[in-house]
Protein backbone atom coordinates (compact mmCIF):
# COMPACT_ATOMS: atom_id res chain seq x y z
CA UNK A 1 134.14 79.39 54.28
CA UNK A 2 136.59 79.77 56.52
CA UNK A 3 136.39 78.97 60.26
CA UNK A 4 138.07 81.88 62.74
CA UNK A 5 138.17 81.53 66.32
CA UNK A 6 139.29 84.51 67.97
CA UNK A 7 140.77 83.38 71.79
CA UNK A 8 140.29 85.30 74.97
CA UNK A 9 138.36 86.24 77.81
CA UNK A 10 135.83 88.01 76.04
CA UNK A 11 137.99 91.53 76.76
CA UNK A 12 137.43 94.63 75.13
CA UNK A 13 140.67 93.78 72.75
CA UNK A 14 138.96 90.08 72.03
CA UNK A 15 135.66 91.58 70.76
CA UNK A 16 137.35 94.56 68.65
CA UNK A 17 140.15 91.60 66.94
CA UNK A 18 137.21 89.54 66.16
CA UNK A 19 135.03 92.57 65.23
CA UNK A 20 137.97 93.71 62.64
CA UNK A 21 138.16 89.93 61.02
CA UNK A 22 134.31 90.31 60.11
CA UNK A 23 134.72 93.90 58.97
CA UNK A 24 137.53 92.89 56.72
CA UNK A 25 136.72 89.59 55.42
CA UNK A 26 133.43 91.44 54.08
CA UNK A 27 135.51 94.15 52.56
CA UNK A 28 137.02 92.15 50.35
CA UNK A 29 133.94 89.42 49.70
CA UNK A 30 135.51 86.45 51.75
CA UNK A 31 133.02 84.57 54.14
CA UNK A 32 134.11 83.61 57.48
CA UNK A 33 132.20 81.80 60.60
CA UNK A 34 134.40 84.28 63.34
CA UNK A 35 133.83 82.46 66.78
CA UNK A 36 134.87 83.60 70.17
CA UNK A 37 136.42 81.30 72.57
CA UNK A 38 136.49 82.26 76.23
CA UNK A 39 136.97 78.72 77.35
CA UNK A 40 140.35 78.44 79.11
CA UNK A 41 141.23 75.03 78.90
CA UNK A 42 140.37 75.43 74.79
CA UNK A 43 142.75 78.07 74.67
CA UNK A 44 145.38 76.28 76.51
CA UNK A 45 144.82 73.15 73.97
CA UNK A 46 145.94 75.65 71.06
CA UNK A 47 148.77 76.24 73.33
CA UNK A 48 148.10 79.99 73.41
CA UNK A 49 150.15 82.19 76.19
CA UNK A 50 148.75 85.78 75.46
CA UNK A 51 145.34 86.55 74.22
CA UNK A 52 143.88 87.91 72.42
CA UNK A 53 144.66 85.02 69.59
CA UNK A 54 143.51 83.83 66.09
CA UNK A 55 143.24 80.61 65.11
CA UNK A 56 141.96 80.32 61.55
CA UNK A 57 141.33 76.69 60.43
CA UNK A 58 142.82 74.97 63.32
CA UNK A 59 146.06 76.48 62.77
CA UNK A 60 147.18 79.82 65.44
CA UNK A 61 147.94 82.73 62.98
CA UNK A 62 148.36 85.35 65.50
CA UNK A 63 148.36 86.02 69.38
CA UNK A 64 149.40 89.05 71.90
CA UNK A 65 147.73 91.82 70.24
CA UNK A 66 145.02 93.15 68.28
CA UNK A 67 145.81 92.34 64.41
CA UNK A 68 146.36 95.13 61.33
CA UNK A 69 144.17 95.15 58.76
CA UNK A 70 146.91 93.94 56.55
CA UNK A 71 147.78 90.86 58.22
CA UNK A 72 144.13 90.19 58.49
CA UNK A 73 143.59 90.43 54.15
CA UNK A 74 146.87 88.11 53.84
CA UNK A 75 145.41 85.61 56.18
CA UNK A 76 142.23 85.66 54.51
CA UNK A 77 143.52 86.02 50.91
């Protein structure tokens, strides 16, 4: 399973990005634990400027905007 933390304030861009990771990741059968992060200083620590952000596995795949679909199946694939 694959842990997803989506980054923000809890905006309405934060909940739709992390809302789109579930949707697709049971699309195409892969679980995921999605978690949002409001804390600041946690997102500082992944050294993330704009939000909102995906971090999948400790590792930042994404900030600044609200992902496509696409880039979304390639992370998960």
């Amino acid at each position: 399973m694959k842990q997803i933390k989506v980054l923000g304030s809890g905006c309405s861009k934060c909940i739709k990005t992390a809302d789109i990771i579930a949707k697709v990741a049971a699309d195409i059968g892969v679980e995921v634990n999605v978690i949002k992060e409001t804390d600041p200083e946690a997102i500082m620590n992944h050294g993330v400027m704009s939000t909102p952000a995906v971090v999948i596995d400790d590792t930042v795949v994404h900030s600044g905007s609200i992902p496509s679909q696409d880039a979304i199946r390639s992370w998960l694939a």
